[in-house]
Protein backbone atom coordinates (compact mmCIF):
# COMPACT_ATOMS: atom_id res chain seq x y z
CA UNK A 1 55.64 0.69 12.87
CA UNK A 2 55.08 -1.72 15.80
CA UNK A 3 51.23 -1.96 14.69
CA UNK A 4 52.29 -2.97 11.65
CA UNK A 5 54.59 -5.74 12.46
CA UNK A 6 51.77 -7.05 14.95
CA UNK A 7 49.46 -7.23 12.17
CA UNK A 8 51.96 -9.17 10.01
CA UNK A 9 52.60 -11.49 12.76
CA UNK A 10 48.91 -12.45 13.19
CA UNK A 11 47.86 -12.65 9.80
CA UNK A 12 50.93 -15.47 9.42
CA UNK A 13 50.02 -17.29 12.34
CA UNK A 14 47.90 -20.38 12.56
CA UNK A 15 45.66 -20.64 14.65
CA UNK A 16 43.23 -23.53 15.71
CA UNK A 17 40.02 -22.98 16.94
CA UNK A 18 37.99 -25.66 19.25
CA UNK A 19 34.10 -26.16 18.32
CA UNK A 20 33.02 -28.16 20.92
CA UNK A 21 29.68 -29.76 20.66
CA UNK A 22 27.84 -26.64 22.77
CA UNK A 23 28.79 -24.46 19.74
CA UNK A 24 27.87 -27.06 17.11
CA UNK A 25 24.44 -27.59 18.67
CA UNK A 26 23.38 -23.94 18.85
CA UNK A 27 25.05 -23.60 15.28
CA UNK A 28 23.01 -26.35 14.24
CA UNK A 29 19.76 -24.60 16.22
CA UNK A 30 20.64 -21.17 14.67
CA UNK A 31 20.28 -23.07 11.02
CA UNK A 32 16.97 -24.98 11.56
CA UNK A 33 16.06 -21.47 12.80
CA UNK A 34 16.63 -19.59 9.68
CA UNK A 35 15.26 -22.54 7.66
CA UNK A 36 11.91 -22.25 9.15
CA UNK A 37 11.44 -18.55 9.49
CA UNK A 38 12.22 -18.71 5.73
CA UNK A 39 9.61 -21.04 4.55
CA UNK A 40 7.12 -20.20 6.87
CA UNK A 41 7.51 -16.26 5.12
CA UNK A 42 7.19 -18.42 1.80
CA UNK A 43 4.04 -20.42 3.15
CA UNK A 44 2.47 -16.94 4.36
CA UNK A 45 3.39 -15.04 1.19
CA UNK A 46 2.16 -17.43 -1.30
CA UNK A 47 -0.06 -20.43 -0.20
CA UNK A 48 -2.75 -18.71 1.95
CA UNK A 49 -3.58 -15.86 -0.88
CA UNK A 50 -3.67 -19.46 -3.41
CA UNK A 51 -5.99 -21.00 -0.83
CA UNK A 52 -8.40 -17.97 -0.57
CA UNK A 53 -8.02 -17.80 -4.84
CA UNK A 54 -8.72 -21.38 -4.61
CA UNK A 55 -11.43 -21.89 -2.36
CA UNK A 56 -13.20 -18.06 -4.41
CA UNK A 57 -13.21 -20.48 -7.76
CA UNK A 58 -14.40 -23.72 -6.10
CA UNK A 59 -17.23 -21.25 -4.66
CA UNK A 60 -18.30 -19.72 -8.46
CA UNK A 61 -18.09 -23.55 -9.96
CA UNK A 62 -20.28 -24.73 -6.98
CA UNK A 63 -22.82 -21.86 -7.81
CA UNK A 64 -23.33 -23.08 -11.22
């Protein structure tokens, strides 16, 4: 019973939480992080296979 009321005492409670500019900068770092990693796994999925597609066609229309 005395877990209980504990619970429902902190779920009720407000509580403010201090994000000083230390946090906000590595938040901010984490994000740019993420961004990059995920276009750079588009870049590497996608636009070097194009390039090599790109540069076989340019080769066959040069031949002719």
């Amino acid at each position: 019973m005395y877990y209980f009321g504990v619970g429902l005492f902190i779920k009720f409670v407000d509580m403010f939480l201090y994000v000083g500019p230390g946090l906000g900068g590595s938040i901010i770092a984490i994000l740019t992080g993420v961004i990059i990693t995920f276009f750079s796994l588009l870049v590497a999925i996608f636009w070097i296979p194009l390039k090599k597609i790109f540069r076989f066609f340019m080769k066959l229309i040069r031949r002719k």
